[in-house]
Protein backbone atom coordinates (compact mmCIF):
# COMPACT_ATOMS: atom_id res chain seq x y z
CA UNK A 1 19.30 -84.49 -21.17
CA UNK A 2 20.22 -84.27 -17.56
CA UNK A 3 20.99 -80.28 -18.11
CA UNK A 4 17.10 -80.07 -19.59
CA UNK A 5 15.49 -82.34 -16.99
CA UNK A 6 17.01 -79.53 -14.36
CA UNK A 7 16.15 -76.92 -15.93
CA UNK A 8 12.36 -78.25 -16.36
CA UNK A 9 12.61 -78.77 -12.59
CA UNK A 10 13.62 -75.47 -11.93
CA UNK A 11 10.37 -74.29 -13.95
CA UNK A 12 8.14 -76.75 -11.86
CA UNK A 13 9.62 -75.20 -8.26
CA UNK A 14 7.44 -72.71 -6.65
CA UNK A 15 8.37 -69.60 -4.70
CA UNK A 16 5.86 -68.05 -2.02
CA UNK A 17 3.11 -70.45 -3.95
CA UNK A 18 4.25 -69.07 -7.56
CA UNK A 19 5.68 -71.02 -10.15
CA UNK A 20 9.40 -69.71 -11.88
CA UNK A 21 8.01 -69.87 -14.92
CA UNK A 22 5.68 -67.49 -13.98
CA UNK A 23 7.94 -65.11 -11.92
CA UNK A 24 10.10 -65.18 -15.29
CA UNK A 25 7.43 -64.18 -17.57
CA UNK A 26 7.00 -61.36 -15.54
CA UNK A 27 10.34 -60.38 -15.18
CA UNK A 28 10.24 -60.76 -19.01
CA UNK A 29 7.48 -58.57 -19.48
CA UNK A 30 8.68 -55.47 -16.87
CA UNK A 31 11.90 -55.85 -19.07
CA UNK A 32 9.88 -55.24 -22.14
CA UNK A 33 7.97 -52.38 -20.79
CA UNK A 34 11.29 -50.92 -19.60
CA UNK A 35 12.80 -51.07 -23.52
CA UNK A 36 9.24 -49.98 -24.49
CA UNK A 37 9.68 -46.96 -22.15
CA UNK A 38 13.26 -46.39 -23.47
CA UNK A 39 11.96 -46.31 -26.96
CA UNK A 40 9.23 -43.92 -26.38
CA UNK A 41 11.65 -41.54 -24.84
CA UNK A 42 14.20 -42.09 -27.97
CA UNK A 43 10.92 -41.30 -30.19
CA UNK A 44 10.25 -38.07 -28.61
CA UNK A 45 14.09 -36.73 -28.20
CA UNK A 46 15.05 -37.68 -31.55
CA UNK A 47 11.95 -37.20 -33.66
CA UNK A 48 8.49 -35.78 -32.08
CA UNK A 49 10.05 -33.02 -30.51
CA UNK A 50 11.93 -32.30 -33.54
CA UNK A 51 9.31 -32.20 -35.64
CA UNK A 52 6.99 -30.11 -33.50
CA UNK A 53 10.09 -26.97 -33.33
CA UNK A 54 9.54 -26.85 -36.82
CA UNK A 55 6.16 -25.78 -36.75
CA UNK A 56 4.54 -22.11 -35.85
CA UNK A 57 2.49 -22.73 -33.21
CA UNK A 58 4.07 -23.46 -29.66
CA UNK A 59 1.07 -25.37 -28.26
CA UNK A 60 2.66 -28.40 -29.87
CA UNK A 61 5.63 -28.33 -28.11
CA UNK A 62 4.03 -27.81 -24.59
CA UNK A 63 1.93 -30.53 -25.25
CA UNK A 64 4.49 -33.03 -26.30
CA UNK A 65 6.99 -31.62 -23.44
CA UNK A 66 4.23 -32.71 -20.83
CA UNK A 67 2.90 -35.75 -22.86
CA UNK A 68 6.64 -37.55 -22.61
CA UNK A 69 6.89 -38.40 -19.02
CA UNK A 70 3.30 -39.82 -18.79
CA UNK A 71 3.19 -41.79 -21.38
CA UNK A 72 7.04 -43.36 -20.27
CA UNK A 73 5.03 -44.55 -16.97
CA UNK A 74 2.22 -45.29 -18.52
CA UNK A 75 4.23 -48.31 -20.24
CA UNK A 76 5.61 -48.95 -17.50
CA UNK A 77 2.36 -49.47 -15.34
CA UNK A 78 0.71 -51.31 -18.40
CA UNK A 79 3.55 -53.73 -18.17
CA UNK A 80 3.41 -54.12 -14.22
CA UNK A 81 -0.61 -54.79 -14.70
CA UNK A 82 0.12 -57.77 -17.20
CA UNK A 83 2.72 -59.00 -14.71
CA UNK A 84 0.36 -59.08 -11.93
CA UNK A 85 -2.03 -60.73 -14.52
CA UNK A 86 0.57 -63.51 -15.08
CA UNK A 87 2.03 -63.70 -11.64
CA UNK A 88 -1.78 -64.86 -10.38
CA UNK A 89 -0.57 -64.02 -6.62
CA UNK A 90 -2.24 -66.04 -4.05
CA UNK A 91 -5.16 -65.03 -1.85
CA UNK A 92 -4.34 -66.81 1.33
CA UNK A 93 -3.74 -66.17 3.76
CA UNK A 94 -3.59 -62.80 2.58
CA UNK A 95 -4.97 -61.56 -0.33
CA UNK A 96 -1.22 -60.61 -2.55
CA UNK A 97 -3.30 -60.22 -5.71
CA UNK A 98 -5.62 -57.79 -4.53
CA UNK A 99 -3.04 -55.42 -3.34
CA UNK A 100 -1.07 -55.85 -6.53
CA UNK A 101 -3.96 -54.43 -8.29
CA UNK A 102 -4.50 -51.83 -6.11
CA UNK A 103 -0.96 -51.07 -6.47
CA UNK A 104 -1.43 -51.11 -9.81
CA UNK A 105 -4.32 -48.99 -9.77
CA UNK A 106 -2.94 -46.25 -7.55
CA UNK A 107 0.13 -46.04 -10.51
CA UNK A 108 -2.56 -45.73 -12.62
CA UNK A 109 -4.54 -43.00 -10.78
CA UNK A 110 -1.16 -41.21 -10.24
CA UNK A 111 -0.32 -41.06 -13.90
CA UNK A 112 -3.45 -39.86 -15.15
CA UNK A 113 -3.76 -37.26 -12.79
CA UNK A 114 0.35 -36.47 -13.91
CA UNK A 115 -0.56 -35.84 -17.05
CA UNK A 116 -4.18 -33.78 -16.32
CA UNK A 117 -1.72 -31.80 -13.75
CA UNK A 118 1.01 -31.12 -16.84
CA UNK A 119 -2.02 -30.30 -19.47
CA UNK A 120 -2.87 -27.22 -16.89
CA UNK A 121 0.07 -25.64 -19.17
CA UNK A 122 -1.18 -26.17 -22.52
CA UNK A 123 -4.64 -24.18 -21.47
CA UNK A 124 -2.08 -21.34 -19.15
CA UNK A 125 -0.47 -21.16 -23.16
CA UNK A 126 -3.00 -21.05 -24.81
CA UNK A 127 -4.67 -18.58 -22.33
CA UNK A 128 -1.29 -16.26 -22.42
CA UNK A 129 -1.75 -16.41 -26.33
CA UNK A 130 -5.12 -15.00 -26.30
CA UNK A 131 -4.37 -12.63 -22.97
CA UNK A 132 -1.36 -11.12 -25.15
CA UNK A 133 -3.50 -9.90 -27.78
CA UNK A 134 -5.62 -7.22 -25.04
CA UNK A 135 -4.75 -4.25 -23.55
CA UNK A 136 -6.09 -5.03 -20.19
CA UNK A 137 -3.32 -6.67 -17.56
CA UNK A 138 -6.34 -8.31 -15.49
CA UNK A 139 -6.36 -11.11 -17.73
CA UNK A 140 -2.56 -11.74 -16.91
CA UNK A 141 -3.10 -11.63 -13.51
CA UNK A 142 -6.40 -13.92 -13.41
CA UNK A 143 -4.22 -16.82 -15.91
CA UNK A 144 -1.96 -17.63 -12.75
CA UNK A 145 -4.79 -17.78 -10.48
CA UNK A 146 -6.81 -20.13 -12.94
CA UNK A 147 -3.45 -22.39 -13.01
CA UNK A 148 -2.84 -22.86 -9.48
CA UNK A 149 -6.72 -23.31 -8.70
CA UNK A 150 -7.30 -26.17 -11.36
CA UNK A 151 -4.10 -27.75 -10.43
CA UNK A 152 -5.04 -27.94 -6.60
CA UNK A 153 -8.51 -29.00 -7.80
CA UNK A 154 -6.38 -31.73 -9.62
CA UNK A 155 -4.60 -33.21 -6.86
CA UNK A 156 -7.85 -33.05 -4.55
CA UNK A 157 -9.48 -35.42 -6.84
CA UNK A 158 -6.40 -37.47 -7.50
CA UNK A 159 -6.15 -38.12 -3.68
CA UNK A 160 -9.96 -38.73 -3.51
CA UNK A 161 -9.30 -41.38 -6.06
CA UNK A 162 -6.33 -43.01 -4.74
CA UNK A 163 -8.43 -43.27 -1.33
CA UNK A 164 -11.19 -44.92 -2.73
CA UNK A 165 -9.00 -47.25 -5.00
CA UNK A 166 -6.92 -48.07 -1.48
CA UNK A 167 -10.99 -49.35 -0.28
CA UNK A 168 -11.69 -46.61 2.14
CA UNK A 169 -14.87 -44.72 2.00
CA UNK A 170 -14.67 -41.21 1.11
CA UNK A 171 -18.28 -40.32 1.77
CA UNK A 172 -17.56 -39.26 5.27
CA UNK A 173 -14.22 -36.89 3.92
CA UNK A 174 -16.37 -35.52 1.03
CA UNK A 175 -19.20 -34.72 3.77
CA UNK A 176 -16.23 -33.05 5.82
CA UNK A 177 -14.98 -31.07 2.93
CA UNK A 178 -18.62 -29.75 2.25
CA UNK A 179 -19.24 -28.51 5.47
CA UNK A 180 -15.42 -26.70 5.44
CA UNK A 181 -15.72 -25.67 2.12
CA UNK A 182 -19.25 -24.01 3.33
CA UNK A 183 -17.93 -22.45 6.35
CA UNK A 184 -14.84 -20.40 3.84
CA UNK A 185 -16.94 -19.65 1.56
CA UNK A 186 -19.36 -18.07 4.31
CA UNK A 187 -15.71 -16.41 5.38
CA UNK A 188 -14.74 -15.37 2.19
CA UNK A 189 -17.92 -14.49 0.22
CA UNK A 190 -16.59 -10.36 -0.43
CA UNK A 191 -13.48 -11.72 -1.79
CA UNK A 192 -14.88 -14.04 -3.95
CA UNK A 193 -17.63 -11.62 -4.83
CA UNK A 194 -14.75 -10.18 -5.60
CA UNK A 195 -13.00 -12.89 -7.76
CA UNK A 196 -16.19 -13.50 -10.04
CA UNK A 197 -16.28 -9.24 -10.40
CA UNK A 198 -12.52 -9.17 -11.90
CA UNK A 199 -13.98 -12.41 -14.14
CA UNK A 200 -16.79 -10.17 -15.46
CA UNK A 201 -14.38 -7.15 -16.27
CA UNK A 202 -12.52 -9.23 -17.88
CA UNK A 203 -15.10 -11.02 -19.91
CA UNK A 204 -17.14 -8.09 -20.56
CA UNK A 205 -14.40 -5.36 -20.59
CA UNK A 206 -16.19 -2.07 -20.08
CA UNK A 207 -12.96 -0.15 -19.71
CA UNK A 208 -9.22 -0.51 -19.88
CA UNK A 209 -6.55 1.32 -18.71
CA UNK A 210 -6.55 4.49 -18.96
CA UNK A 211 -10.13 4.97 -19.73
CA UNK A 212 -11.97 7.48 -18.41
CA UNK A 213 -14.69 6.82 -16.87
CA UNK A 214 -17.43 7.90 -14.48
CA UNK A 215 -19.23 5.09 -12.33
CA UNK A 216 -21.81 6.72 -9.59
CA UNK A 217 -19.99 9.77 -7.90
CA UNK A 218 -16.93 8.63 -8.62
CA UNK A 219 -15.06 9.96 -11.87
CA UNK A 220 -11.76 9.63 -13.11
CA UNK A 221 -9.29 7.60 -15.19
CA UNK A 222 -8.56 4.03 -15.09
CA UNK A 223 -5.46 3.64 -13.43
CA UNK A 224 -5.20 0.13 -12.41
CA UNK A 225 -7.41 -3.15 -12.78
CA UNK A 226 -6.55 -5.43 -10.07
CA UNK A 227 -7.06 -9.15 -9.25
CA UNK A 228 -9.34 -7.77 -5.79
CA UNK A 229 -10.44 -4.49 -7.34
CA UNK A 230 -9.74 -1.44 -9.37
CA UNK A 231 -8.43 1.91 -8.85
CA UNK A 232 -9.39 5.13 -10.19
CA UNK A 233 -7.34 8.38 -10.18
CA UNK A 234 -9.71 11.05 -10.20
CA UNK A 235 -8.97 14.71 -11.79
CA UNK A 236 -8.69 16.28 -8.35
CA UNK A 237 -5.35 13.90 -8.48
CA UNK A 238 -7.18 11.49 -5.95
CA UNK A 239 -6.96 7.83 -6.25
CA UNK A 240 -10.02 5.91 -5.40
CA UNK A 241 -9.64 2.14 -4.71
CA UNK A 242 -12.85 0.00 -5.44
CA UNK A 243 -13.99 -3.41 -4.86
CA UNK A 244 -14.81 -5.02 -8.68
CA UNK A 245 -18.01 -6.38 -6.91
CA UNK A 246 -18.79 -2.99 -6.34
CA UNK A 247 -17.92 -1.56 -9.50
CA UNK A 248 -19.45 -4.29 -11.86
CA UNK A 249 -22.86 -3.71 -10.13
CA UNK A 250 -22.42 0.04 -11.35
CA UNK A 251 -23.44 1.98 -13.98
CA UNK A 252 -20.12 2.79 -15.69
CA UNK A 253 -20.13 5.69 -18.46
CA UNK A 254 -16.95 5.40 -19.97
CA UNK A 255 -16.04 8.45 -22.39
CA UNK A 256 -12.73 7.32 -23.94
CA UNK A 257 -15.32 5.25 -25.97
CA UNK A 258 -16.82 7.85 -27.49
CA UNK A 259 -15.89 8.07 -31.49
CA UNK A 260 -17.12 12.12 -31.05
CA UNK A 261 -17.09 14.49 -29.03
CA UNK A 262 -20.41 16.79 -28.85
CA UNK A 263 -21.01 20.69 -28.45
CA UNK A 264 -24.46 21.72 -27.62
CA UNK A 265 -24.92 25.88 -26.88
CA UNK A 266 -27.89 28.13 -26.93
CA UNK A 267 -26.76 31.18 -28.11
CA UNK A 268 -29.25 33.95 -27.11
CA UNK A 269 -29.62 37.66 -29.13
CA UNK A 270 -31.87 40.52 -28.20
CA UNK A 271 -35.12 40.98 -28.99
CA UNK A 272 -34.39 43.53 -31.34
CA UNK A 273 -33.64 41.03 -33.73
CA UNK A 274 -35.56 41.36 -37.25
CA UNK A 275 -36.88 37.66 -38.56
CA UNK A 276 -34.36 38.77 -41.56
CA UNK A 277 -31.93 38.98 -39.41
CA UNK A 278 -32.19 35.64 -37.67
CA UNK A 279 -32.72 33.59 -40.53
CA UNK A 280 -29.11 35.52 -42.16
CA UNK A 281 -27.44 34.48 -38.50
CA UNK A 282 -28.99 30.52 -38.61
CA UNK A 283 -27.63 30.33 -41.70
CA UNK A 284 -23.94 31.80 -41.13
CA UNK A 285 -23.41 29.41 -38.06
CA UNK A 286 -24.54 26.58 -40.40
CA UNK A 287 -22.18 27.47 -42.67
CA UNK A 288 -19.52 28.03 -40.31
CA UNK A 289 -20.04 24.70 -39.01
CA UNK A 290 -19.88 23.63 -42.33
CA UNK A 291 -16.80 24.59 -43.19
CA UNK A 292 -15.15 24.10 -39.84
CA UNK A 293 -12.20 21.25 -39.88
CA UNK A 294 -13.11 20.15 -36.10
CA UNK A 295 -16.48 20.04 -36.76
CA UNK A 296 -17.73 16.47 -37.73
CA UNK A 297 -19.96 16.41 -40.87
CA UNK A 298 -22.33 13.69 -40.24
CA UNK A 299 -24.82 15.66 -38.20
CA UNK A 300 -24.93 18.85 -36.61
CA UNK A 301 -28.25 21.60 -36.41
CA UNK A 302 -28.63 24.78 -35.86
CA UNK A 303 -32.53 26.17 -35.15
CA UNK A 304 -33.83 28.86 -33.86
CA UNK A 305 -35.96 27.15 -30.73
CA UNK A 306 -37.16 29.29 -28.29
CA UNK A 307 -38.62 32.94 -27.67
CA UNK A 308 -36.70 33.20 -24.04
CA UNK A 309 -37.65 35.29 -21.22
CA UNK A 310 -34.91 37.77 -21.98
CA UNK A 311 -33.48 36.51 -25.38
CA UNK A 312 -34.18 34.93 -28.64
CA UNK A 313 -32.75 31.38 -28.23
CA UNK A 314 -30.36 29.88 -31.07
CA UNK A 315 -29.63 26.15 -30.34
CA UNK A 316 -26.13 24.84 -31.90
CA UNK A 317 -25.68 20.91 -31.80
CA UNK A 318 -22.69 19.38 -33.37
CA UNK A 319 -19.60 16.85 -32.71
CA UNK A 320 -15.91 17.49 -32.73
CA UNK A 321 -14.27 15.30 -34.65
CA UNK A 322 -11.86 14.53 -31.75
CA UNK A 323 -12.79 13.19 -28.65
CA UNK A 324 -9.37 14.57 -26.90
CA UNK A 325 -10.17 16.65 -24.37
CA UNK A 326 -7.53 19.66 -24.50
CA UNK A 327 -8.80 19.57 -28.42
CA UNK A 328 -11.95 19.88 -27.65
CA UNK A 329 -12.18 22.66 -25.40
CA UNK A 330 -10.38 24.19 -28.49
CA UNK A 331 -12.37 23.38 -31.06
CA UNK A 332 -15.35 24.21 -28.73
CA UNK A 333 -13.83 27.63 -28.21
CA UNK A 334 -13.26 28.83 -31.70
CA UNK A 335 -17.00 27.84 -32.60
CA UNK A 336 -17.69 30.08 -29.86
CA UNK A 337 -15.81 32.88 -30.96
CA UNK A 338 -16.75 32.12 -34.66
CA UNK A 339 -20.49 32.49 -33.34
CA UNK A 340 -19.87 36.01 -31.75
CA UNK A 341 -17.77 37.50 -34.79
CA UNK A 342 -20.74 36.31 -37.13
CA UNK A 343 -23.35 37.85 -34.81
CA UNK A 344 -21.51 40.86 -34.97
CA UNK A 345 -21.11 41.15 -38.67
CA UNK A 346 -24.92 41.02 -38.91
CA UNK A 347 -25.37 43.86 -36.31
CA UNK A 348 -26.86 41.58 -33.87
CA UNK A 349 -26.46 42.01 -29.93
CA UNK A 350 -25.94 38.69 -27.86
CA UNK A 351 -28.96 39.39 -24.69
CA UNK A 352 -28.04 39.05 -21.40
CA UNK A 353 -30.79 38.42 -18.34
CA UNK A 354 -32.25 41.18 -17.70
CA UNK A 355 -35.75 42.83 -16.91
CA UNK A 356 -38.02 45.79 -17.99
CA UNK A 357 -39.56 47.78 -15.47
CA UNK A 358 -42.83 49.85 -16.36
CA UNK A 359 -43.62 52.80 -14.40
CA UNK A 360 -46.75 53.96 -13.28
CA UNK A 361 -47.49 57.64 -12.59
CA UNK A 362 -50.93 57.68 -10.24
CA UNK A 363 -50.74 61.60 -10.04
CA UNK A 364 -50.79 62.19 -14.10
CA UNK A 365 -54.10 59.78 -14.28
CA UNK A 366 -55.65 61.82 -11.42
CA UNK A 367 -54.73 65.24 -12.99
CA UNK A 368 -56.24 63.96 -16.11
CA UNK A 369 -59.17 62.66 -14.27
């Protein structure tokens, strides 16, 4: 009796103004949230993470991987806010229970923003997934950038939090931060003109590497797409270097998109030419173009269009079916010579500029006069 009578004494004695049973339950409960967090790691070793290699996808298995350590403090701060609950910490002379709950809160704050900060690499995977399935390398280069910014814009706030949780006024700091964050954006306003052109190439993707393309004066092919801007080897083996700003307020033709290539000639013959004969010659080209294995079927025409100043003009319009260019200039050239040998199968003479002169003989008139 005399053992339970001390021990019931103990209970009853106070330290710093709190009551041993008190201090007890506490330590009762940060022992319980210390098993708790034990458990929860077992859980994920020995049976989340498992489960989650077995699947296809790998976004499971970054989210769990940053999940774990979050949620082990996050049992751990539950447990130290019930304990501050039960400890019921004086308020004089100072206030021990309101710091305990900021304390509290500030674990808090710092976990959340842990686990917002460790999410930033489920959206970078996911954002590699996508990136991998596009030719362009500007979208590798902008996932980085969008990691590191939301992750600084992450701890920013966290701090702004923990701040205002610690009972200090952040108006004055956020005021501060306005007017700086005004004064670089005033300092760096090309580059991020630049920034937000590399995000519309990439979102609208007019070319890719390799492309060729012809923006203003400037033609060429594709040869890089860069973070601050892109560069362009031209065909005199130049290499122009422009700002994406620059280029994404351009009109860019880009002909690797074509799906055909066209050919568009006026083929002129001399007036000698017999209607018979030029409606035997309109024909033959249509049927060479007909037959022709570069030519693309779809559409092509061939009209006689124009009574010229020194020749009767022939217009031939039609697509190769490949865009290559060396192929092209091939395929271009044996419709040309195709034309001529046709031409002169039907006896007909291509014209070339030229001009008739009429003489005038004011001696003959005045002898016949």
């Amino acid at each position: 009796m005399e053992t339970i009578s001390d021990f019931t004494q103990l209970l009853d004695e106070t330290v710093l103004g709190i009551s041993m049973t008190r201090l007890i339950a506490t330590l009762a409960v940060l022992f319980v949230a210390l098993i708790l967090k034990r458990v929860i790691a077992h859980i994920f070793t020995r049976s989340i993470f498992k489960a989650a290699q077995k699947t296809s996808s790998e976004m499971d298995d970054i989210l769990l991987k940053n999940l774990n350590k979050p949620a082990e403090l996050l049992v751990v701060v539950i447990g130290c806010y019930i304990g501050v609950e039960i400890l019921q910490l004086p308020q004089q002379p100072t206030d021990l229970d309101a710091l305990a709950n900021k304390a509290v809160h500030v674990l808090l704050t710092f976990n959340l923003a842990w686990f917002c900060y460790n999410m930033v690499a489920l959206l970078e995977g996911w954002l590699g997934h996508w990136a991998g399935k596009t030719e362009s390398t500007l979208d590798d280069h902008l996932i980085p950038f969008i990691r590191k910014t939301l992750r600084v814009f992450i701890v920013i706030l966290a701090i702004l939090v923990l701040v205002q949780n610690l009972g200090y006024s952040i108006s004055g700091l956020l005021a501060s931060l306005g007017l700086g964050g005004l004064a670089v954006a005033l300092a760096a306003k090309d580059s991020l003109s630049n920034i937000f052109g590399s995000i519309m190439i990439l979102l609208d993707r007019p070319f890719s590497i390799g492309d060729w393309v012809k923006a203003g004066d400037m033609e060429g092919t594709i040869e890089e797409i860069g973070f601050r801007s892109t560069r362009i080897r031209t065909f005199a083996k130049t290499l122009i270097t422009v700002p994406n700003s620059v280029l994404m307020n351009m009109s860019i033709d880009n002909f690797s998109q074509m799906p055909k290539r066209r050919i568009k000639l006026n083929v002129g013959i001399t007036y000698a030419t017999k209607p018979s004969q030029m409606r035997a010659a309109v024909a033959a080209i249509k049927q060479m173009l007909r037959e022709h294995p570069a030519i693309h079927q779809e559409f092509f025409l061939v009209n006689f269009t124009d009574f010229g100043a020194s020749s009767l003009d022939i217009m031939v319009y039609c697509f190769t079916t490949s865009t290559v260019w060396e192929e092209y200039l091939e395929a271009r050239e044996d419709v040309c010579l195709r034309i001529m040998e046709l031409l002169e199968g039907l006896g007909l003479e291509i014209a070339f500029p030229s001009q008739t002169l009429y003489l005038h003989d004011m001696n003959a008139e005045q002898a016949n006069a």
